[in-house]
PDB file of N, CA and C in Angstrom:
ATOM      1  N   UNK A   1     -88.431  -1.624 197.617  1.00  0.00           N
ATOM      2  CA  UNK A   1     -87.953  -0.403 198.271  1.00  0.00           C
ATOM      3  C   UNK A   1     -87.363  -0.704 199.649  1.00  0.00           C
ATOM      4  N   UNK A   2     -86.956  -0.025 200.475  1.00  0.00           N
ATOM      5  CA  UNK A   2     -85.779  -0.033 201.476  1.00  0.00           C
ATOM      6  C   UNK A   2     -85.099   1.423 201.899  1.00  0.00           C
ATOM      7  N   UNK A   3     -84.894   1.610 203.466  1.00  0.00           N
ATOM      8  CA  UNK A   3     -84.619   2.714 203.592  1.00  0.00           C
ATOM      9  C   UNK A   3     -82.848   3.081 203.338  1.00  0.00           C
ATOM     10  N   UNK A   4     -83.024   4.351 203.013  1.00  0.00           N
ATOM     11  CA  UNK A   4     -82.279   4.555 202.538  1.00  0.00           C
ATOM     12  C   UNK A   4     -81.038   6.115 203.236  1.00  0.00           C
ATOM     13  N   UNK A   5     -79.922   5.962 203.715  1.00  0.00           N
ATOM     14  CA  UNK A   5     -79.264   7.260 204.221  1.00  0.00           C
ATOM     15  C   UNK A   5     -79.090   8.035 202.780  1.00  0.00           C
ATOM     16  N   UNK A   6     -80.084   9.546 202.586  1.00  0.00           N
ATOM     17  CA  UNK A   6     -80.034   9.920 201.835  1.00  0.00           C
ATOM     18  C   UNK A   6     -78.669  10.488 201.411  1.00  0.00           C
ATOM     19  N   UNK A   7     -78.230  11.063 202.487  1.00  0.00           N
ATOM     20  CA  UNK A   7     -76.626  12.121 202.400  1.00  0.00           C
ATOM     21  C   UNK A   7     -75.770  11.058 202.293  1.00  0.00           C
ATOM     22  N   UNK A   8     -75.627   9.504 202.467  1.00  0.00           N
ATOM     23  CA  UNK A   8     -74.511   8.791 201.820  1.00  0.00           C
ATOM     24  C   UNK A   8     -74.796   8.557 200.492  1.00  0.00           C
ATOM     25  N   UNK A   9     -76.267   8.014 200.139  1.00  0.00           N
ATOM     26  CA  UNK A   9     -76.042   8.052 198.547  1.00  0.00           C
ATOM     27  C   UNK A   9     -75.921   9.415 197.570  1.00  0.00           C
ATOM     28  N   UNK A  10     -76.236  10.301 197.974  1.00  0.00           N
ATOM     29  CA  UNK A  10     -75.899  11.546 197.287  1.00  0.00           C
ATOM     30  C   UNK A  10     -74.314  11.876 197.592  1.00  0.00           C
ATOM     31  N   UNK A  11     -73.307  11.235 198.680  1.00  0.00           N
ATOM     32  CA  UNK A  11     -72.078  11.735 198.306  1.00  0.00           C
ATOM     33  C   UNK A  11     -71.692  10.429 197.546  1.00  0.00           C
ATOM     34  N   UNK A  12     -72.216   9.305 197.685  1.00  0.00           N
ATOM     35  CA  UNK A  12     -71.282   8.397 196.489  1.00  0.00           C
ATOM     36  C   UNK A  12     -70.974   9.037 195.077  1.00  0.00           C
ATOM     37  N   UNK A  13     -73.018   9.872 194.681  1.00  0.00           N
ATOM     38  CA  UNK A  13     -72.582  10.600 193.371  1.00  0.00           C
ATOM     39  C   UNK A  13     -71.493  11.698 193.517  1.00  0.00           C
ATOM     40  N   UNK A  14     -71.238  12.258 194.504  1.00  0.00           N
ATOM     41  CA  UNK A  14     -70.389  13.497 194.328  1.00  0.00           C
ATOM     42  C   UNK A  14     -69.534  12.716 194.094  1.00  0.00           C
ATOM     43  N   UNK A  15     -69.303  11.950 194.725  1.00  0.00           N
ATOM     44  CA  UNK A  15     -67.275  11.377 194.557  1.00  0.00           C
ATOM     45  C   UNK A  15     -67.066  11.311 193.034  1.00  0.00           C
ATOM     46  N   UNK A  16     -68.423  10.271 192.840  1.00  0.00           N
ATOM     47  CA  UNK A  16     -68.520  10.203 190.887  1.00  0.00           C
ATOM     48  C   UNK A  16     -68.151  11.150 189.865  1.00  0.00           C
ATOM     49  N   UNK A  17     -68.652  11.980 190.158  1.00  0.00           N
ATOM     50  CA  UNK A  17     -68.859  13.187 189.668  1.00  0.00           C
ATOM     51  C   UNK A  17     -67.445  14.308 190.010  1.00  0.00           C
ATOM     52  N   UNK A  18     -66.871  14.146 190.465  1.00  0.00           N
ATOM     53  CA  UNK A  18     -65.775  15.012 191.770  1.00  0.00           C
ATOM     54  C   UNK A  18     -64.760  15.471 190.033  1.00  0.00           C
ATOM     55  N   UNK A  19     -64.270  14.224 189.036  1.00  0.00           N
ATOM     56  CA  UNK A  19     -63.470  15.046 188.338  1.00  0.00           C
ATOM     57  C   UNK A  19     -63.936  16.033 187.441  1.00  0.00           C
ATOM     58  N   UNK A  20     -65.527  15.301 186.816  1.00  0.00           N
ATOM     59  CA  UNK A  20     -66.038  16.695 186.199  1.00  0.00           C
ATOM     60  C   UNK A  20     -65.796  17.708 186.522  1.00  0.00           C
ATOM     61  N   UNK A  21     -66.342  17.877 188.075  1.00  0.00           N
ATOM     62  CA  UNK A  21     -66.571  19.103 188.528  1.00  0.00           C
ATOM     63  C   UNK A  21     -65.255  19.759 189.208  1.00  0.00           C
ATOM     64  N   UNK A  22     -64.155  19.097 188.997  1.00  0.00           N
ATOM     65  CA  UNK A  22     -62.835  19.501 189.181  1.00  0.00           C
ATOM     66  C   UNK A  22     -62.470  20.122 187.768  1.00  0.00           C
ATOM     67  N   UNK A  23     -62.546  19.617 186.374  1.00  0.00           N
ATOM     68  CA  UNK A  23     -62.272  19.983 185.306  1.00  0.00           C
ATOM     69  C   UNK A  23     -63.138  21.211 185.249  1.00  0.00           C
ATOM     70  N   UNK A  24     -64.027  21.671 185.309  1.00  0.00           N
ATOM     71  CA  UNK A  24     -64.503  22.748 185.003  1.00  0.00           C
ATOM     72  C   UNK A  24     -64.560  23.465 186.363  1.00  0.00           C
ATOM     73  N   UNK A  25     -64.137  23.317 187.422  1.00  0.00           N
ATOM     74  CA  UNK A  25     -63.567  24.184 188.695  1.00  0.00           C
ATOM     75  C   UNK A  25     -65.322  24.583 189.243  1.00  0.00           C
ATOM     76  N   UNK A  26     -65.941  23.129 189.599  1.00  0.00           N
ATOM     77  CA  UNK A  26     -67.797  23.712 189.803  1.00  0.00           C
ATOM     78  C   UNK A  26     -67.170  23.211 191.042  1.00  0.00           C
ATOM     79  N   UNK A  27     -67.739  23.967 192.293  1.00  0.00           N
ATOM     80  CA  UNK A  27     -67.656  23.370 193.443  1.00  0.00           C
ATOM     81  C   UNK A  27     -69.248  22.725 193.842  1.00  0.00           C
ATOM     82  N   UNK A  28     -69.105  21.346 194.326  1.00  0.00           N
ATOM     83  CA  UNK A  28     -70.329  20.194 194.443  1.00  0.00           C
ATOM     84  C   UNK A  28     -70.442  20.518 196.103  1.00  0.00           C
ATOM     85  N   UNK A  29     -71.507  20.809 196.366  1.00  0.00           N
ATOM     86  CA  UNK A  29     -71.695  20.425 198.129  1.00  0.00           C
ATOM     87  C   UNK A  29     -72.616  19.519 198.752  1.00  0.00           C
ATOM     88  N   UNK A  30     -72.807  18.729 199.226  1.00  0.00           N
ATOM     89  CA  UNK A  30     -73.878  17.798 199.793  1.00  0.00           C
ATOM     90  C   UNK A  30     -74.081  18.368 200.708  1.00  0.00           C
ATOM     91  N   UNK A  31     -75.662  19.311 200.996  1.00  0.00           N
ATOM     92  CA  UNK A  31     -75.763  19.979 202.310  1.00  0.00           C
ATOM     93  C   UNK A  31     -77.122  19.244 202.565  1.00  0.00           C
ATOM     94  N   UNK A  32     -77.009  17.612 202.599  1.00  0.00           N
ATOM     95  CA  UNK A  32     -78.139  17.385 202.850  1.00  0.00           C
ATOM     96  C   UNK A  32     -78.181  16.466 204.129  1.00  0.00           C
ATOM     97  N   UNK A  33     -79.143  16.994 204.790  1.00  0.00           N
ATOM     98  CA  UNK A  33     -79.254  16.384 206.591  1.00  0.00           C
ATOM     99  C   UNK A  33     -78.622  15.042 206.698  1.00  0.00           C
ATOM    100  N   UNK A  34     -77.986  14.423 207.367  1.00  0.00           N
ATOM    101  CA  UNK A  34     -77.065  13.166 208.129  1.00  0.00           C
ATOM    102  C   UNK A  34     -79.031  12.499 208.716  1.00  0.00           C
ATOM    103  N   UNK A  35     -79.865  13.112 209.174  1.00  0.00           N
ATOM    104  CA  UNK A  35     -81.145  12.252 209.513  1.00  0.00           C
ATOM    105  C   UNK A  35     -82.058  12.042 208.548  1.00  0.00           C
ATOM    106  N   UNK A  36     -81.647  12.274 207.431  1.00  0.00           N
ATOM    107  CA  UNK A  36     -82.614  12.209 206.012  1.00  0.00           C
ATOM    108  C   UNK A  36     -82.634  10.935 205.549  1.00  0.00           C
ATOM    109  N   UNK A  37     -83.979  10.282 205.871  1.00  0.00           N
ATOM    110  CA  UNK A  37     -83.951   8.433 205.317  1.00  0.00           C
ATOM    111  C   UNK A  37     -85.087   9.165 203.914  1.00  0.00           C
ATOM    112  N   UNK A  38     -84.864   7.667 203.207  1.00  0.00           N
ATOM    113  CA  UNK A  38     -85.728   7.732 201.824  1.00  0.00           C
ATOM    114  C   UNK A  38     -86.193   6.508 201.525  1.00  0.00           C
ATOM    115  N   UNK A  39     -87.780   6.019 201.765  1.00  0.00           N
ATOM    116  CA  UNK A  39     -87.636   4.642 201.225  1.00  0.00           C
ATOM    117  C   UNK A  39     -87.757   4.146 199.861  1.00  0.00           C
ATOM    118  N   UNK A  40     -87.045   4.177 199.611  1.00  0.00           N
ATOM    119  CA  UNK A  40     -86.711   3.965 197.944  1.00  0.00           C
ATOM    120  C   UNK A  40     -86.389   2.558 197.185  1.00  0.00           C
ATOM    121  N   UNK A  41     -86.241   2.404 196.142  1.00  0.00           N
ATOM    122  CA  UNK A  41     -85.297   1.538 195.300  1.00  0.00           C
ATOM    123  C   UNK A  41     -84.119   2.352 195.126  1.00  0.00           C
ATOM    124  N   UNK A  42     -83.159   1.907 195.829  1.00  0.00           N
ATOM    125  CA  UNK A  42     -81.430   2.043 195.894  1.00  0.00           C
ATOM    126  C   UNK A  42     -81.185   2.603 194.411  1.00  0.00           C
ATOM    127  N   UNK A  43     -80.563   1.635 193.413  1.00  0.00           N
ATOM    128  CA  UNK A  43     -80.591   1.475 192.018  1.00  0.00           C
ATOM    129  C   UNK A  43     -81.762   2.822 191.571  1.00  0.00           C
ATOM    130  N   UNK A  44     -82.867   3.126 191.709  1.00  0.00           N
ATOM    131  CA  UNK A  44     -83.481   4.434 191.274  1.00  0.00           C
ATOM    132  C   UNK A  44     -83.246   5.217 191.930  1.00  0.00           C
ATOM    133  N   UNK A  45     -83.037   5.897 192.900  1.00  0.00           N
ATOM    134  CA  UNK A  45     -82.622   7.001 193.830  1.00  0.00           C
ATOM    135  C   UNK A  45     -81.237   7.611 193.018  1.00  0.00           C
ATOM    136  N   UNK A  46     -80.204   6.203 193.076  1.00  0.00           N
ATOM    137  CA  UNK A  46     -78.611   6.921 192.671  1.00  0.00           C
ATOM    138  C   UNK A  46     -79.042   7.082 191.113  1.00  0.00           C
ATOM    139  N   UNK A  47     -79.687   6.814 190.479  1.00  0.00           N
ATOM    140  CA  UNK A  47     -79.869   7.102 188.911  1.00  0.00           C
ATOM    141  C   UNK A  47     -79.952   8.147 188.999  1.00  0.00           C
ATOM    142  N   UNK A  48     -81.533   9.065 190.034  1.00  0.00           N
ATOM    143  CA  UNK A  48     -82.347  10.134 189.077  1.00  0.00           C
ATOM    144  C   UNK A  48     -81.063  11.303 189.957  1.00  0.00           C
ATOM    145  N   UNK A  49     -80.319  11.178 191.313  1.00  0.00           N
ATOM    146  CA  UNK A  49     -79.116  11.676 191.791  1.00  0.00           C
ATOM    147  C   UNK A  49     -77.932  11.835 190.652  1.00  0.00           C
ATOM    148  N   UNK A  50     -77.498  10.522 190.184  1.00  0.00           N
ATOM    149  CA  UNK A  50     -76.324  11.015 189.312  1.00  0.00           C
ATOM    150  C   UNK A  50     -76.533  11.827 187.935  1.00  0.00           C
ATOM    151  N   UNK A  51     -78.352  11.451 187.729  1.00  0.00           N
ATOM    152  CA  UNK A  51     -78.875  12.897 186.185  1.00  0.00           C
ATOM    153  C   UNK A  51     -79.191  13.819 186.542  1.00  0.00           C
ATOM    154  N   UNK A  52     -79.275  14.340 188.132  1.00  0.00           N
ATOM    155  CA  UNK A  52     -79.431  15.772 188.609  1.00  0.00           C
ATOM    156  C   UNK A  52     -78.013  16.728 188.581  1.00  0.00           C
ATOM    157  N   UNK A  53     -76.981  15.698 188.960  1.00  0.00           N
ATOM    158  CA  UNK A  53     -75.546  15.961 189.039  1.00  0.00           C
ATOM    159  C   UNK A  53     -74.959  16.122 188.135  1.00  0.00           C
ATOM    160  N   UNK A  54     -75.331  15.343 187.787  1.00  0.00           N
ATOM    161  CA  UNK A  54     -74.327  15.365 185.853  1.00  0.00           C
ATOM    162  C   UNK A  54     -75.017  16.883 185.548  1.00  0.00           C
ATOM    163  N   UNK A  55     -76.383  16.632 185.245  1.00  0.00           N
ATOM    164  CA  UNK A  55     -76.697  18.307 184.790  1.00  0.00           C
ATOM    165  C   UNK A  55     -76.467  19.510 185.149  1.00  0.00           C
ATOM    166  N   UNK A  56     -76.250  19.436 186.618  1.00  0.00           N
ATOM    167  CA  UNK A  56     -76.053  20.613 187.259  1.00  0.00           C
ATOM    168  C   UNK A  56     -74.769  20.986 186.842  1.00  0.00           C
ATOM    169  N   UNK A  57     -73.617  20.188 186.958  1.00  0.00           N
ATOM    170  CA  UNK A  57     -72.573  20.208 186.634  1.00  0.00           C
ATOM    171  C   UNK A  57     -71.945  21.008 185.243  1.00  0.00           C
ATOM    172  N   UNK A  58     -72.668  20.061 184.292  1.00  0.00           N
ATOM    173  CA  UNK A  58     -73.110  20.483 182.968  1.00  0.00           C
ATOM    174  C   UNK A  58     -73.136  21.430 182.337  1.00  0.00           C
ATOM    175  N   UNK A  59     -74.708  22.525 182.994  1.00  0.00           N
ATOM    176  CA  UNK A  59     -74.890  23.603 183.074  1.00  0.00           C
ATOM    177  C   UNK A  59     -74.112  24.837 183.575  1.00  0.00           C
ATOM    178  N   UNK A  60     -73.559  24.622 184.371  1.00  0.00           N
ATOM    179  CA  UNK A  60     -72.893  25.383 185.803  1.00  0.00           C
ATOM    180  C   UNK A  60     -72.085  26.142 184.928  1.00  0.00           C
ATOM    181  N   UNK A  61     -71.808  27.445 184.984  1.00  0.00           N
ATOM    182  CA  UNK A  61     -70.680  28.328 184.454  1.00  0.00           C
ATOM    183  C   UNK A  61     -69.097  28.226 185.262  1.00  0.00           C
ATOM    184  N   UNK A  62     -68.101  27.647 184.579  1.00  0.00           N
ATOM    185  CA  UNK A  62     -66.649  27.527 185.304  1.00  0.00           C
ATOM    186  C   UNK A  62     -66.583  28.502 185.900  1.00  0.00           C
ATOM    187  N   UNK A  63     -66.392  27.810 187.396  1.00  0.00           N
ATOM    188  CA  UNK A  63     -66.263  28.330 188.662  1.00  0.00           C
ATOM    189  C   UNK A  63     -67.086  28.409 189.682  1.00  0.00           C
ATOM    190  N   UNK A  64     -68.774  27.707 188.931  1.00  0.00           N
ATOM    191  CA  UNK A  64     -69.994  27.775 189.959  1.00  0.00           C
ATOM    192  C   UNK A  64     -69.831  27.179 190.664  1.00  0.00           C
ATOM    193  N   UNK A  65     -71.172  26.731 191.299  1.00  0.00           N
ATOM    194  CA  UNK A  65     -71.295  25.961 192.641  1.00  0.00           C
ATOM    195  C   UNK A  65     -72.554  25.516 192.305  1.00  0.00           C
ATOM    196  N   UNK A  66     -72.965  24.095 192.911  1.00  0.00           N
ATOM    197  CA  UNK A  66     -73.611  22.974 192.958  1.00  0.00           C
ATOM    198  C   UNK A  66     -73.830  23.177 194.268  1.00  0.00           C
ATOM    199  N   UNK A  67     -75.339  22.800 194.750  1.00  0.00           N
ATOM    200  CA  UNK A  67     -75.392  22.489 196.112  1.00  0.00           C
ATOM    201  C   UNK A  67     -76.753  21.404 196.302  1.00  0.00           C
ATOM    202  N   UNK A  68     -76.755  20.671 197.109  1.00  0.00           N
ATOM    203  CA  UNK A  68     -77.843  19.280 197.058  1.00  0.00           C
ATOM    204  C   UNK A  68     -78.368  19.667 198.222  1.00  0.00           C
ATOM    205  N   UNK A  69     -79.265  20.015 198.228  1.00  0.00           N
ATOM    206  CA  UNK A  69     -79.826  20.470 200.079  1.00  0.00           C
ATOM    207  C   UNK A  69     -81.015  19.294 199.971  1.00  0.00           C
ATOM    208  N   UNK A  70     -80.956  18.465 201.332  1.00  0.00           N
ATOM    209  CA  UNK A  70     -82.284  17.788 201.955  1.00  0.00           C
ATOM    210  C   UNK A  70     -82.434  17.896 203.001  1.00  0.00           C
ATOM    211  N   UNK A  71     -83.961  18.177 203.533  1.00  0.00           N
ATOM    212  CA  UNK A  71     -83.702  17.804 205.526  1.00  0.00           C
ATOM    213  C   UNK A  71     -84.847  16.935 205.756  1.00  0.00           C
ATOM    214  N   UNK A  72     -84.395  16.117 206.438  1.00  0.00           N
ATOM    215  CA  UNK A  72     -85.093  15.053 207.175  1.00  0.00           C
ATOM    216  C   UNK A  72     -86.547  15.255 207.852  1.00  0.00           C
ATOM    217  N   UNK A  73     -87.757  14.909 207.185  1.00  0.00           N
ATOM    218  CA  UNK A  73     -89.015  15.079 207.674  1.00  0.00           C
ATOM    219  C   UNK A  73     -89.048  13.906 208.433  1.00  0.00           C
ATOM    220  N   UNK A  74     -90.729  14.412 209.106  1.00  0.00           N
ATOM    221  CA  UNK A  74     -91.626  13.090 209.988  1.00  0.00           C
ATOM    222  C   UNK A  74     -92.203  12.199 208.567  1.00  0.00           C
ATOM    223  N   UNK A  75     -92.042  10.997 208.945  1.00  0.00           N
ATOM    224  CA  UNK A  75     -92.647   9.393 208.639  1.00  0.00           C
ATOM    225  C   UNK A  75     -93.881   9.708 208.804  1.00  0.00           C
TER     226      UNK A  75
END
């Protein structure tokens, strides 16, 4: 594990994700804090991120909205 800037690996998935959610017109938002660390495994974090995304996406009725909210707690 290793810390991790949560709001950059959650927009790598958006970018991923950006034509899905262009093809079905879902708007994706990363509203998650710029001070949000995670100590994680890298490689598991962007996994269980890109199967939250994909689904949301998925699900979403053309024209919804997606939104990823995190905020940065105390260690």
């Amino acid at each position: 594990p290793e810390r991790v800037a949560v709001r950059e690996a959650v927009e790598r998935v958006v970018e991923l994700y950006a034509p899905a959610a262009a093809d079905k017109w879902v708007r994706v938002a990363n509203n998650v804090d710029p001070a949000a660390v995670a100590f994680v495994d890298p490689p598991i974090l962007q996994a269980v991120v890109r199967n939250l995304v994909a689904n949301a996406i998925k699900y979403s009725h053309p024209g919804g909205a997606v939104e990823i909210d995190g905020a940065a707690g105390e260690a």
